[in-house]
C-alpha atoms as a PDB file:
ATOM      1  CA  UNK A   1      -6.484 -12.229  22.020  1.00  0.00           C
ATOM      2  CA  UNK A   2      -6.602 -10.775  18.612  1.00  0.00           C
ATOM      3  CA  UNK A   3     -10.205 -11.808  16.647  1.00  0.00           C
ATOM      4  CA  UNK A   4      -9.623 -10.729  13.558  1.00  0.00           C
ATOM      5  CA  UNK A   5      -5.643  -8.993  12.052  1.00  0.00           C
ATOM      6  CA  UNK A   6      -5.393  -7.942   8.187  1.00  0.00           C
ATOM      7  CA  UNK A   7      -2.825  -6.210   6.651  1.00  0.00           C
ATOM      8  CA  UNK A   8      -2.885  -2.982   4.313  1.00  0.00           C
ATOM      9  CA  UNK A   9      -0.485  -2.604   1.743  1.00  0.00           C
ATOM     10  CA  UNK A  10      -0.805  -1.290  -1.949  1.00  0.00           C
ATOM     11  CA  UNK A  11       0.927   0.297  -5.077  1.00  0.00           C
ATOM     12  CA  UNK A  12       2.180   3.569  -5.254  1.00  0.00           C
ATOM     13  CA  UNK A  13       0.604   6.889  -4.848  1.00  0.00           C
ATOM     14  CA  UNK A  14      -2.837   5.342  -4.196  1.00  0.00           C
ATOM     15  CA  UNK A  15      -3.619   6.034  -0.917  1.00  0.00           C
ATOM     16  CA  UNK A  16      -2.152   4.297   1.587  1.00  0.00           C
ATOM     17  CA  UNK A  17      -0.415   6.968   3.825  1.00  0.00           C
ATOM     18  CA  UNK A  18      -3.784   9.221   3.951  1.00  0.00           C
ATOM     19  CA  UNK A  19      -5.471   6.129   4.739  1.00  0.00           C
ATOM     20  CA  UNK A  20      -3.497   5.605   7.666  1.00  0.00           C
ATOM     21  CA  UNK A  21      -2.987   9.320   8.334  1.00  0.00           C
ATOM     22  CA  UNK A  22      -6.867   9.637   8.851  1.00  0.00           C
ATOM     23  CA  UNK A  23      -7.572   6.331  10.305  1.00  0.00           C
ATOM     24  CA  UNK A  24      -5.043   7.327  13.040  1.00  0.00           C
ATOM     25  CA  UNK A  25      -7.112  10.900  13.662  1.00  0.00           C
ATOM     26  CA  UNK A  26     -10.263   9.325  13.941  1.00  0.00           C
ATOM     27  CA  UNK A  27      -9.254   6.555  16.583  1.00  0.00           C
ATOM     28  CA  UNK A  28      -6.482   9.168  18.152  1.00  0.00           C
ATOM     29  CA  UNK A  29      -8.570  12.185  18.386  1.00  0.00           C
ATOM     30  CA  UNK A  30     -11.740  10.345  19.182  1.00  0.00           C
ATOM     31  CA  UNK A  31     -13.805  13.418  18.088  1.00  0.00           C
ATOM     32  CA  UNK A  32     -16.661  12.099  16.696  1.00  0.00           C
ATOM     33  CA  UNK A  33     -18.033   8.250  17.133  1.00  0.00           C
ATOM     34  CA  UNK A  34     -16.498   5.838  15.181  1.00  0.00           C
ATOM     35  CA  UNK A  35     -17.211   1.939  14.899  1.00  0.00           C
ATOM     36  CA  UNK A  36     -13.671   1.390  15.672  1.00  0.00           C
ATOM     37  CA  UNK A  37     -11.084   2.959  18.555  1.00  0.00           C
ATOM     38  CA  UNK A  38      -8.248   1.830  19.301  1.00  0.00           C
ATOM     39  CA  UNK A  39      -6.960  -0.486  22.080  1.00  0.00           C
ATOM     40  CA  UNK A  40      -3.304   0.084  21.742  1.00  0.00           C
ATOM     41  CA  UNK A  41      -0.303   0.664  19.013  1.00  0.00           C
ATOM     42  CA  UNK A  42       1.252  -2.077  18.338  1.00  0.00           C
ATOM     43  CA  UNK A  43       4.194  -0.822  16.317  1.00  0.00           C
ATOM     44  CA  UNK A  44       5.281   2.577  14.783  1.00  0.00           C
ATOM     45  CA  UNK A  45       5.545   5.826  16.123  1.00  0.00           C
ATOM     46  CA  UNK A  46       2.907   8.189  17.850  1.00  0.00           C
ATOM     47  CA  UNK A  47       5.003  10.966  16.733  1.00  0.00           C
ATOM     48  CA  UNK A  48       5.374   9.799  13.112  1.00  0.00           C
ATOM     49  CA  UNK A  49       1.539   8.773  13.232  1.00  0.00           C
ATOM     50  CA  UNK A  50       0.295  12.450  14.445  1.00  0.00           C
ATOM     51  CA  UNK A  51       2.535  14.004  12.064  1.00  0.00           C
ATOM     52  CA  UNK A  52       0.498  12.132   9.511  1.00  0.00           C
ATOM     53  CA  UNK A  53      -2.561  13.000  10.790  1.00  0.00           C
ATOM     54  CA  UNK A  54      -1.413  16.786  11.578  1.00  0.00           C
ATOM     55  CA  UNK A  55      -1.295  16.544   7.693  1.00  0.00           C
ATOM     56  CA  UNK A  56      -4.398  15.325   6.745  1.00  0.00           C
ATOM     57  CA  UNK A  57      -6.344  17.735   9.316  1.00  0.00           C
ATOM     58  CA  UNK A  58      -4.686  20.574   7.213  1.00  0.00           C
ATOM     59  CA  UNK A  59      -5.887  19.106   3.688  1.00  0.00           C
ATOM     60  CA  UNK A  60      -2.540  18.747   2.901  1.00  0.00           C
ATOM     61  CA  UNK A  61      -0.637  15.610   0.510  1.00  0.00           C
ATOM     62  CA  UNK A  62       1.102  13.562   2.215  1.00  0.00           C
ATOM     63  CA  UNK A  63       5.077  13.154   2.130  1.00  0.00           C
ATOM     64  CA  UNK A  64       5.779  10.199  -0.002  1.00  0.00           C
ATOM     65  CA  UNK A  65       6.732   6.883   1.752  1.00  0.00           C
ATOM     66  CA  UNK A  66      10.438   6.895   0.529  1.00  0.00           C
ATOM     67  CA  UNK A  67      12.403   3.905  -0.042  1.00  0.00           C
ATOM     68  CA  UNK A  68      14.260   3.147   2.713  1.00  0.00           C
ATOM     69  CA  UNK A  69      12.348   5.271   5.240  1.00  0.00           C
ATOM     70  CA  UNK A  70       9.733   2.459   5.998  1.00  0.00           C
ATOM     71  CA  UNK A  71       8.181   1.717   9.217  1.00  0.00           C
ATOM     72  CA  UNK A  72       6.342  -0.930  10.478  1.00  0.00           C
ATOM     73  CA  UNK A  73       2.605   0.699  12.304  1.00  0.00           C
ATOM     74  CA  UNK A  74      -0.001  -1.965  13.926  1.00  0.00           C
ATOM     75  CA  UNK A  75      -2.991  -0.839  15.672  1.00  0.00           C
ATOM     76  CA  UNK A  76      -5.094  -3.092  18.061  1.00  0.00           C
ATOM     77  CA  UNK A  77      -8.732  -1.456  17.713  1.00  0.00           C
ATOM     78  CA  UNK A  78     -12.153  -2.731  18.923  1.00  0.00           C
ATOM     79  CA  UNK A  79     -14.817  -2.407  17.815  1.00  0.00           C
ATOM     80  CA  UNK A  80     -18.753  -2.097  19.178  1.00  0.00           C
ATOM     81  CA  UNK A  81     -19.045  -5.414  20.802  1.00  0.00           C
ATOM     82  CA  UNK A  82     -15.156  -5.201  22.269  1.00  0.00           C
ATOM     83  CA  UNK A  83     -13.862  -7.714  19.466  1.00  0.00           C
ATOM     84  CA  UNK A  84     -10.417  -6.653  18.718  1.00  0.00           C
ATOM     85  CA  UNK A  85      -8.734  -6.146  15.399  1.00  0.00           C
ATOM     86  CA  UNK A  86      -5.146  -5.720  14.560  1.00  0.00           C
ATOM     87  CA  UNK A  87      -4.668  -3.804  11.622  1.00  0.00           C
ATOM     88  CA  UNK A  88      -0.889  -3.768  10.400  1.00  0.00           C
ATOM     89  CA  UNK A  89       0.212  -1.322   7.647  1.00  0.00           C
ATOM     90  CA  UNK A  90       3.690  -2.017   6.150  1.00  0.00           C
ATOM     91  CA  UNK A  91       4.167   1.328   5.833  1.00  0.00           C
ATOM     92  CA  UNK A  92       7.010   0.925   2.395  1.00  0.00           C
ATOM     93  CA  UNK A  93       6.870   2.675  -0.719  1.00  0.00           C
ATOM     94  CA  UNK A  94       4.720   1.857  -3.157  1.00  0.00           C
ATOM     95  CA  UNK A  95       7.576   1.658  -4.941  1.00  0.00           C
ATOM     96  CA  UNK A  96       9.195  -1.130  -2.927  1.00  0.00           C
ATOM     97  CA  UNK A  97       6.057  -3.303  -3.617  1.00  0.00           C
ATOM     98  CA  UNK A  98       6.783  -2.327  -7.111  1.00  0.00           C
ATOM     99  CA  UNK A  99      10.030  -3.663  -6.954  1.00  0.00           C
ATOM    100  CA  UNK A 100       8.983  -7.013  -5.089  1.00  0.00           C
ATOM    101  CA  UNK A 101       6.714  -7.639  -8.081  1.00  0.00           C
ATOM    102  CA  UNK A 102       9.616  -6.938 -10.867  1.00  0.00           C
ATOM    103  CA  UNK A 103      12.319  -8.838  -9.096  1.00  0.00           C
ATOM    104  CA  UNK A 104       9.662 -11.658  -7.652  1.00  0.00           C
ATOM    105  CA  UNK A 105      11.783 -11.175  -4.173  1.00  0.00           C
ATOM    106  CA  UNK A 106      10.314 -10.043  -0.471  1.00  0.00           C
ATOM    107  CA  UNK A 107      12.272  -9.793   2.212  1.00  0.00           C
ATOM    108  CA  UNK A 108      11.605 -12.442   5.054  1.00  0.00           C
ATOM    109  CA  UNK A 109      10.051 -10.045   7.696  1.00  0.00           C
ATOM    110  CA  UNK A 110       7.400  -8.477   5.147  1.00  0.00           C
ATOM    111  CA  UNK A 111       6.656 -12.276   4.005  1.00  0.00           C
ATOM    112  CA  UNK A 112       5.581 -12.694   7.000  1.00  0.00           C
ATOM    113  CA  UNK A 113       3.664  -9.881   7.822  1.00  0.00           C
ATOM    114  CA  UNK A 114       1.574 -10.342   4.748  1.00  0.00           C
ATOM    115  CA  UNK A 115       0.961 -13.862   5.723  1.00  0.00           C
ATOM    116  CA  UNK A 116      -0.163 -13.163   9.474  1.00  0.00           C
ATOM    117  CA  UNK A 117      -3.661 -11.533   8.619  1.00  0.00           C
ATOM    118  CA  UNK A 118      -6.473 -13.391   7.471  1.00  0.00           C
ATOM    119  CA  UNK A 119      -6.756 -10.598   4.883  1.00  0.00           C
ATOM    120  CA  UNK A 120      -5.264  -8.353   3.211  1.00  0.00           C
ATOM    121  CA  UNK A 121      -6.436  -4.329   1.621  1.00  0.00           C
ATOM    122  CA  UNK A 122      -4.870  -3.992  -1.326  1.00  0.00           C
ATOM    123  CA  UNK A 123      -4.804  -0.314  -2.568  1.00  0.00           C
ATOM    124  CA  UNK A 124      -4.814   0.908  -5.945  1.00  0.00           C
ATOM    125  CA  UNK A 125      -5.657   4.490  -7.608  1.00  0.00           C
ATOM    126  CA  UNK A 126      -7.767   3.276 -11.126  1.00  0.00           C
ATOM    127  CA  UNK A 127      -6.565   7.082 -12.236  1.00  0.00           C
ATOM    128  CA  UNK A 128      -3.309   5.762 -12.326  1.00  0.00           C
ATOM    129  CA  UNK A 129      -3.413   2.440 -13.973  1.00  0.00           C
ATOM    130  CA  UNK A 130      -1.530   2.029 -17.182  1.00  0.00           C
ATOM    131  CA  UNK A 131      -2.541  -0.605 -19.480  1.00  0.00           C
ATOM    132  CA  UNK A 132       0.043  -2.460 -21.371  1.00  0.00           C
ATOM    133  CA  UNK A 133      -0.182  -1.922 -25.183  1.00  0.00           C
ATOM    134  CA  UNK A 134      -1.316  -4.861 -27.305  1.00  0.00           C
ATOM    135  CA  UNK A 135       0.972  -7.081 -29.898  1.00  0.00           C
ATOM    136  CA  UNK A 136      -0.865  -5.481 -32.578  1.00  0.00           C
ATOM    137  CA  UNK A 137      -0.251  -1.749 -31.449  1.00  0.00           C
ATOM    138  CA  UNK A 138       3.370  -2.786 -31.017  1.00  0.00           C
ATOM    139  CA  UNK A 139       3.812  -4.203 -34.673  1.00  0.00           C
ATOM    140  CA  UNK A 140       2.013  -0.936 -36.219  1.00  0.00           C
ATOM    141  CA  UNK A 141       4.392   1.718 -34.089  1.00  0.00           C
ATOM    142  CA  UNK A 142       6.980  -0.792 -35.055  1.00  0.00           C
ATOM    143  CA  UNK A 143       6.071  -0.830 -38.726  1.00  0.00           C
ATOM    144  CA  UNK A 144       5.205   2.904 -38.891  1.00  0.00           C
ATOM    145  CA  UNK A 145       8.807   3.471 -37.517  1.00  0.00           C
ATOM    146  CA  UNK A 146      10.541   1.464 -40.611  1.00  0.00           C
ATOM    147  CA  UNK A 147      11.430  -1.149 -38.192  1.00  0.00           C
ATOM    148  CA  UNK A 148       8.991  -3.967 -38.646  1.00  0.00           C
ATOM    149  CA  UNK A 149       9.077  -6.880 -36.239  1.00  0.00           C
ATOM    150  CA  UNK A 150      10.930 -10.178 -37.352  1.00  0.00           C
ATOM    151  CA  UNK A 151       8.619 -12.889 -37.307  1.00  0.00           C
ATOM    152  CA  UNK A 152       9.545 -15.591 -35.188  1.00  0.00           C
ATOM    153  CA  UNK A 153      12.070 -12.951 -33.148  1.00  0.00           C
ATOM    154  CA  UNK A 154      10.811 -13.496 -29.223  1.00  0.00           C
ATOM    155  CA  UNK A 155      11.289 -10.603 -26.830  1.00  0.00           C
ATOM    156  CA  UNK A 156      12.228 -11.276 -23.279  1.00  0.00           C
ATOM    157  CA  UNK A 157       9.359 -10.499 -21.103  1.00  0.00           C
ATOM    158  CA  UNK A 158      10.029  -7.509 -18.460  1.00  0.00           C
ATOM    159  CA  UNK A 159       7.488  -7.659 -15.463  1.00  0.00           C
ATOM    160  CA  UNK A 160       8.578  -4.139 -15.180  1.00  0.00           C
END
């Protein structure tokens, strides 16, 4: 019986393969303690998953989830007292989550992945954040260009 079972799922390029790629060494490898080691593998590959780790051992970036290569990993861990944990990484493209957000669609089976943990880790990278540039910065560019805004003239809002 599973105790506790998040999932761990973000945007792109902030983390989320190495996170899995060393999370997998230290529960694989079993080299030094750790607070967590794992019980089974759910889903996913061992190959794919020691490639990943091969990776990180060498200091090296990892390959880019690419759209349409996706996988599926869950790991059953335990922890010190023997409670288990599932951990389930949707292993997509940032870019895919990306695209869920523009076109406000998810496909059934990663619905209900997200909505099988009781939480969720939600990657970001704060280096890569970009912050959307305000009304007033708009209407200056717009007016320094010779092309002034029309008042009362709505633009369509883009989520991307």
């Amino acid at each position: 019986m599973i105790d506790r079972s998040f999932v761990i799922c973000g945007l792109p390029s902030s983390g989320k393969t190495t996170f899995l790629a060393a999370l997998w060494h230290l529960v694989e490898a079993r080299v030094d303690e750790t607070a967590l080691r794992l019980e089974s593998l759910g889903h996913g590959s061992r190959t794919h998953l020691n490639m990943l780790a091969a990776r990180w051992r060498d200091a090296r970036t990892q390959i880019r989830t690419e759209t349409g290569a996706e996988q599926f990993v869950s790991m059953n861990l335990l922890d010190r007292e023997n409670r288990s944990l599932k951990l389930t990484f949707p292993d997509l493209s940032g870019e895919s989550f990306r695209d869920m957000w523009e076109e406000r669609e998810c496909p059934v089976a990663l619905a209900d992945t997200l909505r099988s943990g009781e939480g969720m880790l939600f990657f970001i990278n704060a280096d890569r954040i970009q912050f959307p540039l305000l009304t007033v910065e708009i209407a200056a560019q717009a007016e320094q260009l010779g092309t002034p805004l029309v008042p009362g003239h709505e633009l369509p809002w883009d989520p991307n």
